[in-house]
PDB file of N, CA and C in Angstrom:
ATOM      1  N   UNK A   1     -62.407 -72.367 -59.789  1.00  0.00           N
ATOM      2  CA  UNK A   1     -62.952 -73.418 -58.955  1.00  0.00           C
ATOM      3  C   UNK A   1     -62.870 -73.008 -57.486  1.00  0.00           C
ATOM      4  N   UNK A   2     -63.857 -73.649 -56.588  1.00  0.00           N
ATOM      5  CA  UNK A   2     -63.811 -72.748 -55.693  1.00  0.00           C
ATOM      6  C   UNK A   2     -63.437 -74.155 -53.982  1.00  0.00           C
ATOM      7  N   UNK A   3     -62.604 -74.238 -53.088  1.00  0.00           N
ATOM      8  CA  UNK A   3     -62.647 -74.481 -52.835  1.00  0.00           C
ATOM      9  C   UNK A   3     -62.829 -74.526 -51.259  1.00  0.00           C
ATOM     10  N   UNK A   4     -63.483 -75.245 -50.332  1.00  0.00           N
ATOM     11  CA  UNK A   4     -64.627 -75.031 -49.605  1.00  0.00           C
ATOM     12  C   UNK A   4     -63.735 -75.876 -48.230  1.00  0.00           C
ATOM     13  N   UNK A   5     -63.955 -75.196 -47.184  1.00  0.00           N
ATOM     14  CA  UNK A   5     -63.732 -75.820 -45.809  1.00  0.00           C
ATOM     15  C   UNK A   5     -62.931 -74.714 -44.865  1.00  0.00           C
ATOM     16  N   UNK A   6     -62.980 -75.167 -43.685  1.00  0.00           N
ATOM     17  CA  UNK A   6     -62.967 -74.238 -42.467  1.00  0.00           C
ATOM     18  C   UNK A   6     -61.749 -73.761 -42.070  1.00  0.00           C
ATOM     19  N   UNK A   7     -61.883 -72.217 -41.907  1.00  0.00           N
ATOM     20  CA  UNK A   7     -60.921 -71.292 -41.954  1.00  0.00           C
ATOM     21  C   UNK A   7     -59.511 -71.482 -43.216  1.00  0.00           C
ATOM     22  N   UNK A   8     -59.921 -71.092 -44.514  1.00  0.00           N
ATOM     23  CA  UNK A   8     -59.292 -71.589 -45.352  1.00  0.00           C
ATOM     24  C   UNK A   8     -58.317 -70.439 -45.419  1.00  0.00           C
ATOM     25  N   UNK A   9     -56.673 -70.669 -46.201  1.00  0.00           N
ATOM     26  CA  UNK A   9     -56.121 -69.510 -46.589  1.00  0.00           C
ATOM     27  C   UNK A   9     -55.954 -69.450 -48.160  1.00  0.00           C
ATOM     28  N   UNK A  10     -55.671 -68.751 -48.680  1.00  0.00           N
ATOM     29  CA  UNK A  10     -55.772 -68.272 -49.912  1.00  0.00           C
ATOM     30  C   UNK A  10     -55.341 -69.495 -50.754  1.00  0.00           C
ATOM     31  N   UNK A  11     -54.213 -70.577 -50.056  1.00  0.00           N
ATOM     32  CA  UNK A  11     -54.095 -72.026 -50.913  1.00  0.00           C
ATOM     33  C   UNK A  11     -54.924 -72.821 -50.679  1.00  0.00           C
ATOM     34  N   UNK A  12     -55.826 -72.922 -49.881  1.00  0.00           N
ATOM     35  CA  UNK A  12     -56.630 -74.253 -49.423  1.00  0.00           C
ATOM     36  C   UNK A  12     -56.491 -74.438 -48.184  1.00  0.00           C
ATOM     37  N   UNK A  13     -54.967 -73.923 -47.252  1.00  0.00           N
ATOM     38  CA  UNK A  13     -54.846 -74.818 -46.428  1.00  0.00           C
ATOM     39  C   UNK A  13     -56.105 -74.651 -45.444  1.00  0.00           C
ATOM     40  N   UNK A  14     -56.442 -75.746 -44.660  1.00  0.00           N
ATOM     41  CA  UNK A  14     -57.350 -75.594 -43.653  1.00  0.00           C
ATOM     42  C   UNK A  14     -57.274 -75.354 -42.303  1.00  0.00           C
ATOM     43  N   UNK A  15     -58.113 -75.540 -41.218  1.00  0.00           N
ATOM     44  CA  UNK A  15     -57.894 -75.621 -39.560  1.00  0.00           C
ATOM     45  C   UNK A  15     -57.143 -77.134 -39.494  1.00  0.00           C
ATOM     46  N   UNK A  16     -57.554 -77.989 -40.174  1.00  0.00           N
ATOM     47  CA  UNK A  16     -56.997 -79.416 -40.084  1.00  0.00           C
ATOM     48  C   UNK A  16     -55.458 -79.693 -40.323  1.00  0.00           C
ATOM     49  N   UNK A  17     -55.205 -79.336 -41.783  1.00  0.00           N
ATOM     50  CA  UNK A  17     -54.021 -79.213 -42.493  1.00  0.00           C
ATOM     51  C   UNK A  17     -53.532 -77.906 -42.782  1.00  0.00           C
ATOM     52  N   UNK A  18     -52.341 -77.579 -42.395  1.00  0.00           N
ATOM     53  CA  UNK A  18     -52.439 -76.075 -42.550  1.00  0.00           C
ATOM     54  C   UNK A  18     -50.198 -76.210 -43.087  1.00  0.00           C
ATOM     55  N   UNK A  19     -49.557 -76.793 -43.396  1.00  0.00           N
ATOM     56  CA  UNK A  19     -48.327 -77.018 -43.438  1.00  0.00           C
ATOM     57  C   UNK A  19     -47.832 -76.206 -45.134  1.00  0.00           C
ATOM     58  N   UNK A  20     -46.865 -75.578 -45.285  1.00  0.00           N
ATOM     59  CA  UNK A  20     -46.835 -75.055 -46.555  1.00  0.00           C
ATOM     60  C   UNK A  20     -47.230 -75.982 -47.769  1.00  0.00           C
ATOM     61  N   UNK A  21     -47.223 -77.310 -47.619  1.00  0.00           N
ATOM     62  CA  UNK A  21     -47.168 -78.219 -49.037  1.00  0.00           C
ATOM     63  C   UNK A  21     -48.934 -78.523 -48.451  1.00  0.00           C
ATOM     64  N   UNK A  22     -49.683 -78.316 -47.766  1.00  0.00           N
ATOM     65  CA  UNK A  22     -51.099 -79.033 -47.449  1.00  0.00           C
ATOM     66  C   UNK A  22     -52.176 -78.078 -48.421  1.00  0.00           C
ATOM     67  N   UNK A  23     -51.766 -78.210 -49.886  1.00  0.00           N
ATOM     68  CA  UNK A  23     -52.184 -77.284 -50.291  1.00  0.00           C
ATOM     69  C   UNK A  23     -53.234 -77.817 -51.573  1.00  0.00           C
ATOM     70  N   UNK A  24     -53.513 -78.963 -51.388  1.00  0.00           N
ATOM     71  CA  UNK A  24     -54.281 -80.399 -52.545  1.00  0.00           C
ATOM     72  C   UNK A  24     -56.073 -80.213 -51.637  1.00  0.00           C
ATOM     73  N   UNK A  25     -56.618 -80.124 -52.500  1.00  0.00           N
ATOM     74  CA  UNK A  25     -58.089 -80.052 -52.638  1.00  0.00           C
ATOM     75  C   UNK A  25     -58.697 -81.081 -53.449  1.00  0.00           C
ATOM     76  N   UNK A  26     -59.435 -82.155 -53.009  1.00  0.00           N
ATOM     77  CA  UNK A  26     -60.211 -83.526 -53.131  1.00  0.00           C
ATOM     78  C   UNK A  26     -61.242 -83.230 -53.123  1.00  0.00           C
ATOM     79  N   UNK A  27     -61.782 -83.663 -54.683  1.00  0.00           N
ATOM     80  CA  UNK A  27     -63.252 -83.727 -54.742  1.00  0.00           C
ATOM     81  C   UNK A  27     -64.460 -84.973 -54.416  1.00  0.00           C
ATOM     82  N   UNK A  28     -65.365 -84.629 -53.675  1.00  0.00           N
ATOM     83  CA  UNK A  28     -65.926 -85.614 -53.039  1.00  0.00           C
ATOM     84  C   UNK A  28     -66.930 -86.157 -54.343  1.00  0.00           C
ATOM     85  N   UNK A  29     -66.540 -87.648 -54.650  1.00  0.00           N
ATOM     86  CA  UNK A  29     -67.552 -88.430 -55.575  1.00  0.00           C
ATOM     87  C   UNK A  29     -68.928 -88.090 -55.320  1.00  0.00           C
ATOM     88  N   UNK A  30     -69.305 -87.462 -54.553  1.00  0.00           N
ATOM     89  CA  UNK A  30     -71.391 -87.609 -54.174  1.00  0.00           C
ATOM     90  C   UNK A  30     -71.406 -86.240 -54.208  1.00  0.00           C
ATOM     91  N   UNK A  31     -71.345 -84.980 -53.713  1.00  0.00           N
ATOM     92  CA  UNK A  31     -71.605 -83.801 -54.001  1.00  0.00           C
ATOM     93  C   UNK A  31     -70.272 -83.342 -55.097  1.00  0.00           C
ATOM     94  N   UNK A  32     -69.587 -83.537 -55.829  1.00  0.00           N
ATOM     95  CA  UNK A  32     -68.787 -82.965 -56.384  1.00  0.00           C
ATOM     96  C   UNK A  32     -68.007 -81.441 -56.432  1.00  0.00           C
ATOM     97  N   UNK A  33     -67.698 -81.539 -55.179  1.00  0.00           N
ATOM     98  CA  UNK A  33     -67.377 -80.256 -54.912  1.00  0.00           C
ATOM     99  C   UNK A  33     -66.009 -80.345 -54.218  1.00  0.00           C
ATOM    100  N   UNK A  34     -64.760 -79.686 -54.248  1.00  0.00           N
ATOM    101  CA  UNK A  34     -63.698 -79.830 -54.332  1.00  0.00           C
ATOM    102  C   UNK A  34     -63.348 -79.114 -52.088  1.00  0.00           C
ATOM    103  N   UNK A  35     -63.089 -79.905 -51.920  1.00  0.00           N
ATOM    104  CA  UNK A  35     -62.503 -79.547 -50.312  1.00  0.00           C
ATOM    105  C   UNK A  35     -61.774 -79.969 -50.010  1.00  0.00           C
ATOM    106  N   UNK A  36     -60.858 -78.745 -48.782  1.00  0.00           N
ATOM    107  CA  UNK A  36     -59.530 -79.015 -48.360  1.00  0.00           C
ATOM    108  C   UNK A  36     -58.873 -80.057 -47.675  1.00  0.00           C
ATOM    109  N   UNK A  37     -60.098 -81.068 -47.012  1.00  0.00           N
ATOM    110  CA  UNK A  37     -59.719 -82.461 -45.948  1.00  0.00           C
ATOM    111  C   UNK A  37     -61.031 -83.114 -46.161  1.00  0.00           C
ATOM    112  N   UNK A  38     -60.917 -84.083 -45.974  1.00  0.00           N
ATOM    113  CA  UNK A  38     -62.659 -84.598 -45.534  1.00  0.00           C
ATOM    114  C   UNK A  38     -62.706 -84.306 -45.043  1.00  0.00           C
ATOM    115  N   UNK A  39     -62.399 -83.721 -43.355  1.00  0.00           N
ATOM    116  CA  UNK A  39     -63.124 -83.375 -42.124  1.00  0.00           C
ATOM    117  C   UNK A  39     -63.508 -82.155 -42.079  1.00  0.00           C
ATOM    118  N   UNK A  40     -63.279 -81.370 -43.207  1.00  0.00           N
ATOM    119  CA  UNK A  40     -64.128 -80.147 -43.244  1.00  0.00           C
ATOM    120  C   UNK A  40     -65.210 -80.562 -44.185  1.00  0.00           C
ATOM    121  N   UNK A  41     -64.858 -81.100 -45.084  1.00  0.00           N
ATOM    122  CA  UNK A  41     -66.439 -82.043 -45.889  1.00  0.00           C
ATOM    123  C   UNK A  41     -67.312 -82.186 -44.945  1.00  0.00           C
ATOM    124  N   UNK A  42     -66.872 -83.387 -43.734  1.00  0.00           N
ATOM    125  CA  UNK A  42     -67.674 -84.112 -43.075  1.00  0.00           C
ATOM    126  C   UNK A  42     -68.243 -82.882 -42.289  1.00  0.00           C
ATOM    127  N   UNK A  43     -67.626 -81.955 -41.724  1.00  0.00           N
ATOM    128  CA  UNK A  43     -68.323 -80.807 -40.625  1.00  0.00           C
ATOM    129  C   UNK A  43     -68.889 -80.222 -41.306  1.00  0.00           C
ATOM    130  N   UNK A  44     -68.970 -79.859 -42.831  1.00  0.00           N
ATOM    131  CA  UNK A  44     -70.076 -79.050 -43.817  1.00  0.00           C
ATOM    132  C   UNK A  44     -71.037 -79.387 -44.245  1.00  0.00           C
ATOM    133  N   UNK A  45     -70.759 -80.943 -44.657  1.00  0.00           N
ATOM    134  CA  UNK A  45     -71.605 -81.753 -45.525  1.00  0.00           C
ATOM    135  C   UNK A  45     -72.878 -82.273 -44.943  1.00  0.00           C
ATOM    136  N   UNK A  46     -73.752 -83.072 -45.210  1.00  0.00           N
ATOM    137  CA  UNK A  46     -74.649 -83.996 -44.847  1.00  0.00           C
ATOM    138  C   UNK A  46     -74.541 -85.292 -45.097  1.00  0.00           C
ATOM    139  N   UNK A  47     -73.595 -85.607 -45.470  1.00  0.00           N
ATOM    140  CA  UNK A  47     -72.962 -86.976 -46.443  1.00  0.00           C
ATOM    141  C   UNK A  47     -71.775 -86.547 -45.498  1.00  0.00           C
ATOM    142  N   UNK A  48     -71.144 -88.206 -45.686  1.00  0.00           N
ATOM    143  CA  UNK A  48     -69.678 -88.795 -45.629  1.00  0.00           C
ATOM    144  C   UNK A  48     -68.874 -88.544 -46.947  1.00  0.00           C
ATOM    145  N   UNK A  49     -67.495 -88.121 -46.905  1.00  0.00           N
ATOM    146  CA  UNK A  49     -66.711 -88.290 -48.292  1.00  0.00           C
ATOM    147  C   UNK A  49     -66.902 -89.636 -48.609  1.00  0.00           C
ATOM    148  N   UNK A  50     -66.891 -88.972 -49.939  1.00  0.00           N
ATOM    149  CA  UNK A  50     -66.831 -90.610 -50.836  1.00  0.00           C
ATOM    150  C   UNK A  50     -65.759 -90.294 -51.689  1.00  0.00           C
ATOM    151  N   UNK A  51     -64.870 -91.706 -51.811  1.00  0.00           N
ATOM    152  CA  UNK A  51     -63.881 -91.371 -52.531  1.00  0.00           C
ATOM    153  C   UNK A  51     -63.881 -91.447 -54.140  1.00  0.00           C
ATOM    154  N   UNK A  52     -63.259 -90.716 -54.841  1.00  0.00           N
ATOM    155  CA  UNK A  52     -63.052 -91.004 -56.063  1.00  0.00           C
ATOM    156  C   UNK A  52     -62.919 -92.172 -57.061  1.00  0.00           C
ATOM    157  N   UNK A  53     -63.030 -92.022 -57.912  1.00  0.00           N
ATOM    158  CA  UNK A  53     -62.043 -93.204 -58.827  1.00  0.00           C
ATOM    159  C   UNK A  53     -60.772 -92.521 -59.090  1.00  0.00           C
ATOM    160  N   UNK A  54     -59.929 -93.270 -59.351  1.00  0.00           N
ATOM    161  CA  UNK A  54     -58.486 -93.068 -59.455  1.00  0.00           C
ATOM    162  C   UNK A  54     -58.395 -92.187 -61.059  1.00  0.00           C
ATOM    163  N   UNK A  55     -59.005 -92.773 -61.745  1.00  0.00           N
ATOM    164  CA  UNK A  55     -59.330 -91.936 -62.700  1.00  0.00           C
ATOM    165  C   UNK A  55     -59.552 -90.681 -63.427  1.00  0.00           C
ATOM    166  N   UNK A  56     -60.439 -90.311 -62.357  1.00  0.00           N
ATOM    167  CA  UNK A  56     -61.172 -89.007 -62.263  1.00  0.00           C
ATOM    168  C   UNK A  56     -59.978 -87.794 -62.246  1.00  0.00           C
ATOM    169  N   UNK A  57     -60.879 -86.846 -62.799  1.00  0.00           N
ATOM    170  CA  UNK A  57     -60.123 -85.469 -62.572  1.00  0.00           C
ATOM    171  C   UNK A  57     -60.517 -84.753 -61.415  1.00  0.00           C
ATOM    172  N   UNK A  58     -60.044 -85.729 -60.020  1.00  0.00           N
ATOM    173  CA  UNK A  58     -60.670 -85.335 -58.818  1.00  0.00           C
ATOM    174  C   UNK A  58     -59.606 -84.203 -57.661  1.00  0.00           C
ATOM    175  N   UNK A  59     -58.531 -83.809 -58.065  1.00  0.00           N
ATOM    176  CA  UNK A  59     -57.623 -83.519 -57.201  1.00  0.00           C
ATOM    177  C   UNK A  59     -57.481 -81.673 -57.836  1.00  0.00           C
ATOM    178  N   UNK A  60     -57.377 -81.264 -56.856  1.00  0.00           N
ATOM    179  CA  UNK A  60     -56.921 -79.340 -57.208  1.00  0.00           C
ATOM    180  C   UNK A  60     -55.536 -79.042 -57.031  1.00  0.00           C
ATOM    181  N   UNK A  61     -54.805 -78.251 -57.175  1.00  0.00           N
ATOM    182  CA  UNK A  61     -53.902 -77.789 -56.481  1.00  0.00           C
ATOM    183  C   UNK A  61     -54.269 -76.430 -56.022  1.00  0.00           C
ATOM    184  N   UNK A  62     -54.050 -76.288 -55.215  1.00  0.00           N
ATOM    185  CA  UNK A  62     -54.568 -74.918 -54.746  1.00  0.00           C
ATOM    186  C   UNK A  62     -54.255 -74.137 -54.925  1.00  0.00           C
ATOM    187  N   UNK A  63     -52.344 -73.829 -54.680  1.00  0.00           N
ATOM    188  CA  UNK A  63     -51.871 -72.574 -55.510  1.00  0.00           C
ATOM    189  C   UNK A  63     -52.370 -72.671 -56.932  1.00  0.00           C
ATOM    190  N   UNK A  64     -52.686 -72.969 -58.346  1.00  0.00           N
ATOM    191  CA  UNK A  64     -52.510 -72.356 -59.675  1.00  0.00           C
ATOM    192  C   UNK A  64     -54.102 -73.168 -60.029  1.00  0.00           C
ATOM    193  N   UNK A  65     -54.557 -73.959 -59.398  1.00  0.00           N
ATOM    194  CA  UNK A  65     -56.203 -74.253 -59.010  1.00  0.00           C
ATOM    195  C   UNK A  65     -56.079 -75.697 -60.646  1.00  0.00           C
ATOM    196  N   UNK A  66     -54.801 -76.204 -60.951  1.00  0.00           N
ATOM    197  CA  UNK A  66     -54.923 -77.017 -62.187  1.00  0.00           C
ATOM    198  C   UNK A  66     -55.371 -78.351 -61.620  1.00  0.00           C
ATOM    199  N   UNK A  67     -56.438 -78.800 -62.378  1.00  0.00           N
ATOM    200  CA  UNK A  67     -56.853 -80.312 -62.047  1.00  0.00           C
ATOM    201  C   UNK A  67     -56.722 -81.114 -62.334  1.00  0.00           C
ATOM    202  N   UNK A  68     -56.212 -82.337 -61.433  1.00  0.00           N
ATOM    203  CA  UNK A  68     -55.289 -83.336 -62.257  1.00  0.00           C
ATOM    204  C   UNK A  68     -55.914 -84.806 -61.719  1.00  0.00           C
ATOM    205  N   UNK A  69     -55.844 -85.935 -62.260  1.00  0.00           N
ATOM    206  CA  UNK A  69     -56.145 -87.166 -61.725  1.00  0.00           C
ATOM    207  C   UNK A  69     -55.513 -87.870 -60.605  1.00  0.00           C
ATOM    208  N   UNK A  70     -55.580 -89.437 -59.997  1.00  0.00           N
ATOM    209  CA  UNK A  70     -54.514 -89.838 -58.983  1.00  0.00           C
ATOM    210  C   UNK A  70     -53.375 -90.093 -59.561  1.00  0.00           C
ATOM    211  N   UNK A  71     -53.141 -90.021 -60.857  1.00  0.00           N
ATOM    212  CA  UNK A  71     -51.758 -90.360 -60.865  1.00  0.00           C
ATOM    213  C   UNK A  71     -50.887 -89.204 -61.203  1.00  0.00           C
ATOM    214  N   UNK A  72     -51.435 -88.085 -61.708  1.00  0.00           N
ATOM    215  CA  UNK A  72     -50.455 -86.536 -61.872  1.00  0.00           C
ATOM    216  C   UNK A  72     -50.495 -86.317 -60.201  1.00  0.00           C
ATOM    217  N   UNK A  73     -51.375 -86.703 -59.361  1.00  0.00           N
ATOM    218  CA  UNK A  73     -51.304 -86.175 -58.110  1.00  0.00           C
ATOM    219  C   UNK A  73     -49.749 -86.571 -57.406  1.00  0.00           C
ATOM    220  N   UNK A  74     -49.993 -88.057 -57.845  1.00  0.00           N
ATOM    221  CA  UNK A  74     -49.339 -89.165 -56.591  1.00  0.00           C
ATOM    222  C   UNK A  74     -47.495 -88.624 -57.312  1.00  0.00           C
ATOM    223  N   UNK A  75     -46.975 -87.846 -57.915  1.00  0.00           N
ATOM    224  CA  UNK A  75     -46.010 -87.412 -58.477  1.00  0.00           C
ATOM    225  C   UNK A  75     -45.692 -86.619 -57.651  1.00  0.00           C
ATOM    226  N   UNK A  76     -46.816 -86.344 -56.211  1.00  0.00           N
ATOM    227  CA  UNK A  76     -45.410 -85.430 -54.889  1.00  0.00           C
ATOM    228  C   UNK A  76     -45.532 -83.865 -55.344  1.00  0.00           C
ATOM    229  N   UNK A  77     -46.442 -83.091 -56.578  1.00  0.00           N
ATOM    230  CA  UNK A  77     -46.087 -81.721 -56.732  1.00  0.00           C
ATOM    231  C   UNK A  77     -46.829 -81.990 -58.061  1.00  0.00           C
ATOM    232  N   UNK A  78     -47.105 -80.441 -58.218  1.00  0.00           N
ATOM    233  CA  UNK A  78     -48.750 -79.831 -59.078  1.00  0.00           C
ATOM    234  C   UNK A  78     -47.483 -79.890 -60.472  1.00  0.00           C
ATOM    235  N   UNK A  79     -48.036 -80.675 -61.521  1.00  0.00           N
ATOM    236  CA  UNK A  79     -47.698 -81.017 -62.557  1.00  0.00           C
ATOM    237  C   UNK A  79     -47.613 -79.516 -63.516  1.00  0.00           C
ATOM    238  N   UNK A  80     -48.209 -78.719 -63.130  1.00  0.00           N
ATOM    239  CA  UNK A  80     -48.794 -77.073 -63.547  1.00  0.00           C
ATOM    240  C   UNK A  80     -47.508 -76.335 -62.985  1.00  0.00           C
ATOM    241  N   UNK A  81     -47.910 -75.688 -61.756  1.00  0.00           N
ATOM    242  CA  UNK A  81     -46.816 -75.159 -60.879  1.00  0.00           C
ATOM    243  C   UNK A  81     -46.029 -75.444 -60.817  1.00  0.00           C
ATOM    244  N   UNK A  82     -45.737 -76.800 -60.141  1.00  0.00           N
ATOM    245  CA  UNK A  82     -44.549 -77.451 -59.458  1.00  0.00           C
ATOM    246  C   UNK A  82     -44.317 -77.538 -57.761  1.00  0.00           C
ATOM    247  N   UNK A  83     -45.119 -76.942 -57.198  1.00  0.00           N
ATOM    248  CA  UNK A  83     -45.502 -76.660 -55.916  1.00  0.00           C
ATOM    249  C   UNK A  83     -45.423 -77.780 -55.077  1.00  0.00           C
ATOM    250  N   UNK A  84     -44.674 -78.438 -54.113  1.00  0.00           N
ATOM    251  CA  UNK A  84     -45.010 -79.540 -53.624  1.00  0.00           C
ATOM    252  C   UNK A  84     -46.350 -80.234 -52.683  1.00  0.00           C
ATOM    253  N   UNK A  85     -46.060 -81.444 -52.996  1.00  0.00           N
ATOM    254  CA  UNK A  85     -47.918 -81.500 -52.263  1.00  0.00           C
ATOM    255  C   UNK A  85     -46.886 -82.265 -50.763  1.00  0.00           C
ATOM    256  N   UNK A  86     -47.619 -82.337 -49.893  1.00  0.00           N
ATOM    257  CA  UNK A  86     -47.220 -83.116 -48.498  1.00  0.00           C
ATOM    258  C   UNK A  86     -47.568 -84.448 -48.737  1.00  0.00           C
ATOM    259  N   UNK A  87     -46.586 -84.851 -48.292  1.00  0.00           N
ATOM    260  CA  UNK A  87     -46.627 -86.672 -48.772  1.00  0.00           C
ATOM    261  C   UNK A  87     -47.080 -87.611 -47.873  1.00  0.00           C
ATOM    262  N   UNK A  88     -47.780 -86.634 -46.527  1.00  0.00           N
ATOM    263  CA  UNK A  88     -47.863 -87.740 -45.570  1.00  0.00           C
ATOM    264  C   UNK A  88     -49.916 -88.276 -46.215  1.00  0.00           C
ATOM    265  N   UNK A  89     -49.940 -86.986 -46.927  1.00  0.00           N
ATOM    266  CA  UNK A  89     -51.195 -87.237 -47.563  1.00  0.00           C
ATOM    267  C   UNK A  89     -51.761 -88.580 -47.913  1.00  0.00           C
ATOM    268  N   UNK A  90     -50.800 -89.667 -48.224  1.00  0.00           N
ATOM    269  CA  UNK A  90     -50.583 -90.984 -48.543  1.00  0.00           C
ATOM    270  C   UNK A  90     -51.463 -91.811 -47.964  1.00  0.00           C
ATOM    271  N   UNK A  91     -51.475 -91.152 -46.399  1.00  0.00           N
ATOM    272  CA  UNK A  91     -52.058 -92.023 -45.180  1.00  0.00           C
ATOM    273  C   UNK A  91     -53.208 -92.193 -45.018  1.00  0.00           C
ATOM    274  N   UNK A  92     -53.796 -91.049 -46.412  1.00  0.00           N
ATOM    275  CA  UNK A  92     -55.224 -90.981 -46.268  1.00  0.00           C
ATOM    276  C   UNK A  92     -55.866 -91.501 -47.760  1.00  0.00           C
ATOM    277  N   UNK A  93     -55.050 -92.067 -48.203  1.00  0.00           N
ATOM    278  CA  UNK A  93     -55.658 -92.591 -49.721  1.00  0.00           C
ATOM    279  C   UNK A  93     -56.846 -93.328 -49.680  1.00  0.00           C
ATOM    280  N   UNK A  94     -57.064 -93.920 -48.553  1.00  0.00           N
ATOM    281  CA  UNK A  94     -58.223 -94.568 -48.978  1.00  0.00           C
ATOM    282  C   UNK A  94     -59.826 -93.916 -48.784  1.00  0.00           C
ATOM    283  N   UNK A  95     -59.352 -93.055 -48.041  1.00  0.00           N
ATOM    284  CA  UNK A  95     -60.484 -91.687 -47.939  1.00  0.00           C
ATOM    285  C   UNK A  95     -60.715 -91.100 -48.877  1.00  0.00           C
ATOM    286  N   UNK A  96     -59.730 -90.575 -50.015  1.00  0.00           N
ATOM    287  CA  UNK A  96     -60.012 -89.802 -50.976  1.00  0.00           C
ATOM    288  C   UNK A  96     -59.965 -90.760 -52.175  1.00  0.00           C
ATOM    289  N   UNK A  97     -59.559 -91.666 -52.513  1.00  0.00           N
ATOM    290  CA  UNK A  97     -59.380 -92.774 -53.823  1.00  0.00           C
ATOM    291  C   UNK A  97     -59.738 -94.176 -53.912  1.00  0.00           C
ATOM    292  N   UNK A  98     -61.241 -94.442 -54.615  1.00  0.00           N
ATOM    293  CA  UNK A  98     -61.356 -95.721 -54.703  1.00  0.00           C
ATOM    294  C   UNK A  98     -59.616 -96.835 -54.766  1.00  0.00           C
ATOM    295  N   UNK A  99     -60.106 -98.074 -54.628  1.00  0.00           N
ATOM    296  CA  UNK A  99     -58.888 -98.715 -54.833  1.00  0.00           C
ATOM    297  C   UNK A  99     -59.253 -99.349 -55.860  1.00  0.00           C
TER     298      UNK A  99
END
């Protein structure tokens, strides 16, 4: 899976988020394509992110690339790996996850 946004490193991280755990890739509901922040969506895209359903198998981990829904996500670390995800990520739930 390939994931998409500006100046990426080999985990995902981006120009936006770049912290060892900023390593979670969100797939946008309208183009379905997996990126490192919305705001590299939004600077790539032609569309606004749209968020997921909670449901969905919308979330990456970037180190081991396993895809998991919002609730293997919201567990703080890649259910696969074990890798931690950054928790301030939280702040942005409503960007990436229907409610």
């Amino acid at each position: 899976m390939v994931i998409h946004g500006i100046q990426l490193d080999s985990y995902g991280r981006c120009l936006h988020y770049h912290t060892n755990n900023d390593i979670v890739a969100l797939k946008c509901a309208q183009c379905h394509q997996y990126f490192a922040c919305y705001q590299c969506h939004d600077a790539i895209m032609s569309h606004e992110f749209m968020p997921a359903k909670p449901e969905d198998k919308s979330v990456m981990c970037g180190v081991c690339h396993h895809i998991m829904n919002y609730q293997d996500y919201s567990q703080n670390s890649c259910p696969n790996c074990h890798h931690a995800f950054n928790p301030r990520c939280a702040l942005h739930h409503e960007i990436y996850f229907e409610s």
